[in-house]
C-alpha atoms as a PDB file:
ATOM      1  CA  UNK A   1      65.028  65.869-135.493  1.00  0.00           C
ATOM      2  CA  UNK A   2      61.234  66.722-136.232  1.00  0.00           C
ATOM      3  CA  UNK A   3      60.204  66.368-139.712  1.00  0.00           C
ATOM      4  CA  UNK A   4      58.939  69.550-141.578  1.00  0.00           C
ATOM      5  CA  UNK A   5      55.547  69.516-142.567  1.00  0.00           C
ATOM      6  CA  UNK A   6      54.223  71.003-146.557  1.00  0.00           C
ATOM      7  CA  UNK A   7      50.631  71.510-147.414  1.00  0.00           C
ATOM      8  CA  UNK A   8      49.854  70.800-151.582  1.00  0.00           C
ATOM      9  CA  UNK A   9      46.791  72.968-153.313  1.00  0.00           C
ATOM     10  CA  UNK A  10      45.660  70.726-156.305  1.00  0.00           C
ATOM     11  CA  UNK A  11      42.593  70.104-158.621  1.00  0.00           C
ATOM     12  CA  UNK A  12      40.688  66.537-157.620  1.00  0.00           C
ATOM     13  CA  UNK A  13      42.546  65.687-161.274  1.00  0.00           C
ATOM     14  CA  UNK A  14      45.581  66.123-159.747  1.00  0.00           C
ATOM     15  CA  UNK A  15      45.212  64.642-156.898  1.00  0.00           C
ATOM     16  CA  UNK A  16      43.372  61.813-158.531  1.00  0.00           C
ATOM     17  CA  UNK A  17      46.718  61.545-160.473  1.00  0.00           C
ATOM     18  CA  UNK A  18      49.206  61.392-157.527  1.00  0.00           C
ATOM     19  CA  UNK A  19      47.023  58.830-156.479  1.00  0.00           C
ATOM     20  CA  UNK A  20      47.587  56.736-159.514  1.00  0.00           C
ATOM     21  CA  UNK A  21      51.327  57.447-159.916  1.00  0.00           C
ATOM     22  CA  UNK A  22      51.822  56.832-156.081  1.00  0.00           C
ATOM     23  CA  UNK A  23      50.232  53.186-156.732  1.00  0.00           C
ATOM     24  CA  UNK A  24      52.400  52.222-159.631  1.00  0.00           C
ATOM     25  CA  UNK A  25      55.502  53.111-157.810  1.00  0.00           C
ATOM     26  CA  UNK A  26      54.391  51.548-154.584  1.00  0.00           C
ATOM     27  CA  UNK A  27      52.758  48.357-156.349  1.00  0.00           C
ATOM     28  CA  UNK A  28      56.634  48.661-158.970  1.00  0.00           C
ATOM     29  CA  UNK A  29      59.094  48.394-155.839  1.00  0.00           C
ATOM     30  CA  UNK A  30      56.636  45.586-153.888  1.00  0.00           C
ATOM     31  CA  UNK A  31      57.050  43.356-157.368  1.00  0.00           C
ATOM     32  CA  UNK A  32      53.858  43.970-159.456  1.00  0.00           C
ATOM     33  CA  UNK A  33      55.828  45.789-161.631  1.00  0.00           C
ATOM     34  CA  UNK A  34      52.618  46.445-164.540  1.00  0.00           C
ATOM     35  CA  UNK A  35      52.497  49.941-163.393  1.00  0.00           C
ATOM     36  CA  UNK A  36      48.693  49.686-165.074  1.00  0.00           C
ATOM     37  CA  UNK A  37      47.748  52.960-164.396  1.00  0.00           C
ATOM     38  CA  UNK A  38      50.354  54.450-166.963  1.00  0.00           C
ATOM     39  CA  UNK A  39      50.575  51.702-168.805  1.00  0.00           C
ATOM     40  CA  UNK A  40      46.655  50.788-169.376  1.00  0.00           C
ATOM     41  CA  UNK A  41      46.146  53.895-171.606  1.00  0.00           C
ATOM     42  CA  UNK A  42      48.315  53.468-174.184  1.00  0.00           C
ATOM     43  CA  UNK A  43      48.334  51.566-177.463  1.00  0.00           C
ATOM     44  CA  UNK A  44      51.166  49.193-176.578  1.00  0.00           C
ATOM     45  CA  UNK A  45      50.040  47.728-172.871  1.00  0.00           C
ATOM     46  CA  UNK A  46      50.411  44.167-173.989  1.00  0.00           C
ATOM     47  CA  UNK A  47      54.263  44.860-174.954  1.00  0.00           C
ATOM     48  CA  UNK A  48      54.643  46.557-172.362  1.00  0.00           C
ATOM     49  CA  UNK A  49      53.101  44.279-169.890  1.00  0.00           C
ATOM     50  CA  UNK A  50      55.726  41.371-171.313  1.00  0.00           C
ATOM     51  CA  UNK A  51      58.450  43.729-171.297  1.00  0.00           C
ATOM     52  CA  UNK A  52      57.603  44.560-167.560  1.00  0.00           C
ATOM     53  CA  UNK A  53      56.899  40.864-166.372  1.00  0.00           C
ATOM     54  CA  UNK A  54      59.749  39.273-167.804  1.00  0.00           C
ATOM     55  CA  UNK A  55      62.788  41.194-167.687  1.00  0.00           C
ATOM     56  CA  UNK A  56      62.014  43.608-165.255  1.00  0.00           C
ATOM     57  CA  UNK A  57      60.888  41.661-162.338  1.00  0.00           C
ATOM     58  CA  UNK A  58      63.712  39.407-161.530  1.00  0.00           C
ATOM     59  CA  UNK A  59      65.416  42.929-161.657  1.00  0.00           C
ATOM     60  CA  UNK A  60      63.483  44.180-158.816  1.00  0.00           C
ATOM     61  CA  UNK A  61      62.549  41.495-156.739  1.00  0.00           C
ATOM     62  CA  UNK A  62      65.012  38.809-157.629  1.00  0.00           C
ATOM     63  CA  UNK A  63      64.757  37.187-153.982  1.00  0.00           C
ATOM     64  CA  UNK A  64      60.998  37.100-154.950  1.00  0.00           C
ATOM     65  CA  UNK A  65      61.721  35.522-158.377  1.00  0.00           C
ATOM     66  CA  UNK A  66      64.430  33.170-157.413  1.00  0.00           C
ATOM     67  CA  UNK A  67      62.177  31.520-154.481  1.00  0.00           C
ATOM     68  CA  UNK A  68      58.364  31.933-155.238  1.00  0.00           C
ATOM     69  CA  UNK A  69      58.396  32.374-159.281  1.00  0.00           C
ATOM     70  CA  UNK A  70      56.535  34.881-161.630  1.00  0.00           C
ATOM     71  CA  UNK A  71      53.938  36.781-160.069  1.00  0.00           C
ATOM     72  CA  UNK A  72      55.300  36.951-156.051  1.00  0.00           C
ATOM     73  CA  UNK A  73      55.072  40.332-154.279  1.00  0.00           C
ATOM     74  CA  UNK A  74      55.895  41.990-151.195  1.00  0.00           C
ATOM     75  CA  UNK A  75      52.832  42.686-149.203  1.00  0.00           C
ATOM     76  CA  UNK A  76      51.191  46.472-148.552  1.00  0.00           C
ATOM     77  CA  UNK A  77      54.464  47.458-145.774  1.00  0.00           C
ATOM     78  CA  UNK A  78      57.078  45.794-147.552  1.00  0.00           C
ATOM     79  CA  UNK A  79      57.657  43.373-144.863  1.00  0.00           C
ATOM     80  CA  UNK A  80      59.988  40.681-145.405  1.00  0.00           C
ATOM     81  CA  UNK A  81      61.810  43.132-148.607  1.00  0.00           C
ATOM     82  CA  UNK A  82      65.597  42.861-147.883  1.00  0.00           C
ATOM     83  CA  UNK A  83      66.621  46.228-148.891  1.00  0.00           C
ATOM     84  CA  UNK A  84      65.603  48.914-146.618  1.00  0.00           C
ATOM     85  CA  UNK A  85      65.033  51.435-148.238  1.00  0.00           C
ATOM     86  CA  UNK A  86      63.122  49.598-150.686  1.00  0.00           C
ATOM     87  CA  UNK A  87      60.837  48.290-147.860  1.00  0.00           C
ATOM     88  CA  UNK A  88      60.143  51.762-146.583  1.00  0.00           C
ATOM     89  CA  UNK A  89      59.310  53.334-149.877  1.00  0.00           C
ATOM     90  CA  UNK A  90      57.174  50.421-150.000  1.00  0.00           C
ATOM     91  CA  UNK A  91      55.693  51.087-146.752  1.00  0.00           C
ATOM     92  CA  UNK A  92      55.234  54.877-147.090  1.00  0.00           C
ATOM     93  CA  UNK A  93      53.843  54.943-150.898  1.00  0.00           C
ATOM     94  CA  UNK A  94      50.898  52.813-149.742  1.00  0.00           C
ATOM     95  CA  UNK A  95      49.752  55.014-147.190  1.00  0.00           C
ATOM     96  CA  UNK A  96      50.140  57.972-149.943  1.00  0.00           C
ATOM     97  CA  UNK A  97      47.949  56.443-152.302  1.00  0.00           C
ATOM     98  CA  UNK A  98      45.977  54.608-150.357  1.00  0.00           C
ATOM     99  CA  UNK A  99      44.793  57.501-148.090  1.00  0.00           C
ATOM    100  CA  UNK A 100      44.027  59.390-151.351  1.00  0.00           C
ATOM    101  CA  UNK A 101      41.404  56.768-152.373  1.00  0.00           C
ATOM    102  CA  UNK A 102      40.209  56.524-148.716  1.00  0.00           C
ATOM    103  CA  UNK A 103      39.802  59.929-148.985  1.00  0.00           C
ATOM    104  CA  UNK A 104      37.509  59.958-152.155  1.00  0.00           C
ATOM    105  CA  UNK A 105      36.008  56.846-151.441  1.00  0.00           C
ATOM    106  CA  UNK A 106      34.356  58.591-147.606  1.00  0.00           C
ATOM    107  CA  UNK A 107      33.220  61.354-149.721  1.00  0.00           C
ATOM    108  CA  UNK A 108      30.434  58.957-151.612  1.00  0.00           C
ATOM    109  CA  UNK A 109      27.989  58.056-149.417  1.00  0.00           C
ATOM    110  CA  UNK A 110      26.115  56.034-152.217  1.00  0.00           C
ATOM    111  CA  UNK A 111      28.518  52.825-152.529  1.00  0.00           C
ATOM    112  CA  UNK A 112      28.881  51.262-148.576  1.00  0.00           C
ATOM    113  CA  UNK A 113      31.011  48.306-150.066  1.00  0.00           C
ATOM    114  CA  UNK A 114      34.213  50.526-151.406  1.00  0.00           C
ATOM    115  CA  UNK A 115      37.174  48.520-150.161  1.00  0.00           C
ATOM    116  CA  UNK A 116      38.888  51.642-149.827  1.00  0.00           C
ATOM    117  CA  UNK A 117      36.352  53.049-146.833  1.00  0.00           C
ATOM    118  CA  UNK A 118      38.189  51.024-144.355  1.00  0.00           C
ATOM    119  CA  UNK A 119      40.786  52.622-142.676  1.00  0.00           C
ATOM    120  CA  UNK A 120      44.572  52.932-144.874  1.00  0.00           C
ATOM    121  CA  UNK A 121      46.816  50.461-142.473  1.00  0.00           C
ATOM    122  CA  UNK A 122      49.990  51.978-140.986  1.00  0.00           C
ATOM    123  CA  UNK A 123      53.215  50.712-139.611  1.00  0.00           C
ATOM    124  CA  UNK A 124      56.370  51.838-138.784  1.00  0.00           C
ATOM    125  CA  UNK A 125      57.765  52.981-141.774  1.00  0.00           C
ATOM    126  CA  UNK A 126      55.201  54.322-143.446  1.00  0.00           C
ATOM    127  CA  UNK A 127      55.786  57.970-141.604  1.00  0.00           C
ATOM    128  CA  UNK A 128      52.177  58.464-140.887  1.00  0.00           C
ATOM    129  CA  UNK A 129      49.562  58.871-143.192  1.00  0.00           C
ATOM    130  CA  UNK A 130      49.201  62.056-145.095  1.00  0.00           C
ATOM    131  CA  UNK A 131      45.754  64.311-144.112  1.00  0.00           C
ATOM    132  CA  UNK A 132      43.548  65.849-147.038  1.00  0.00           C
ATOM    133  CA  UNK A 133      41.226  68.543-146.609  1.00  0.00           C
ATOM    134  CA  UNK A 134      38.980  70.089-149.495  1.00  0.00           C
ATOM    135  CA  UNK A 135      38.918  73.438-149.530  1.00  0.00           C
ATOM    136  CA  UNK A 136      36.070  74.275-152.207  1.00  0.00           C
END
C-alpha cells in the first residue's frame, strides 16, 4: 500500500507554530513532559511545570520512572519505548519538527554554529522526513 502524499500552504508563523507544537508532543510521549513551548508563555508555568513533572510522568513513561527516576527520557527515535505506537509517534514527530527548524535554520547564512544545520536523523519509523519549499 503506498502512502498518499498532501502538500500544506502556511505563513512562516504557522509553520513556526507546527514546529513548536510538533516538539512538545514529540519531547511529551519521549518523557520530557514540560511541553515548554505552550507552557513557557503563560502566567502559571511553574504550576504547571510541577503539575507536569510529578504526576504526569510516571503516567507516561512509568518504565522510565520506575527504573531511572525523575527526569529519564526516551531518546530522539523512541528506541527502547515499549509501546509501539508510542515509539513511532516518537520517532516520526522528531523528524516533523526537527526538519522544520533545519529548514529555517539553512535559510540564515549568518549563524554557522545552529545545531539545527546538521542534517534531521531518520530511522525506520519515522516515515521519512517531510520536504518544505517556500514559495514567496
Amino acid at each position: 500500500m503506498k502512502n498518499k502524499m498532501y502538500t500544506i500552504t502556511c505563513t512562516e508563523e504557522q509553520l513556526r507554530l507546527i514546529a513548536d507544537a510538533v516538539e512538545d508532543w514529540h519531547r511529551f510521549l519521549a518523557g520530557q513532559r514540560e511541553m515548554n513551548n505552550a507552557t513557557s508563555m503563560l502566567e502559571n508555568y511553574h504550576e504547571l511545570y510541577d503539575i507536569l513533572t510529578k504526576q504526569v510522568e510516571p503516567l507516561v513513561v512509568p518504565e522510565l520512572a520506575l527504573k531511572y527516576g525523575h527526569g529519564a527520557s526516551y531518546g530522539w527515535n523512541g528506541m527502547t519505548c515499549p509501546n509501539k505506537y508510542q515509539r513511532k509517534a516518537i520517532a516520526m514527530s522528531y523528524g516533523i519538527y526537527r526538519q522544520i527548524l533545519h529548514f529555517f535554520a539553512m535559510q540564515r547564512k549568518d549563524n554557522e554554529f545552529d545545531v539545527y544545520k546538521s542534517p534531521t536523523l531518520t530511522c525506520d519509523d519515522n516515515g521519512g522526513l517531510i520536504k518544505i519549499q517556500e514559495i514567496k
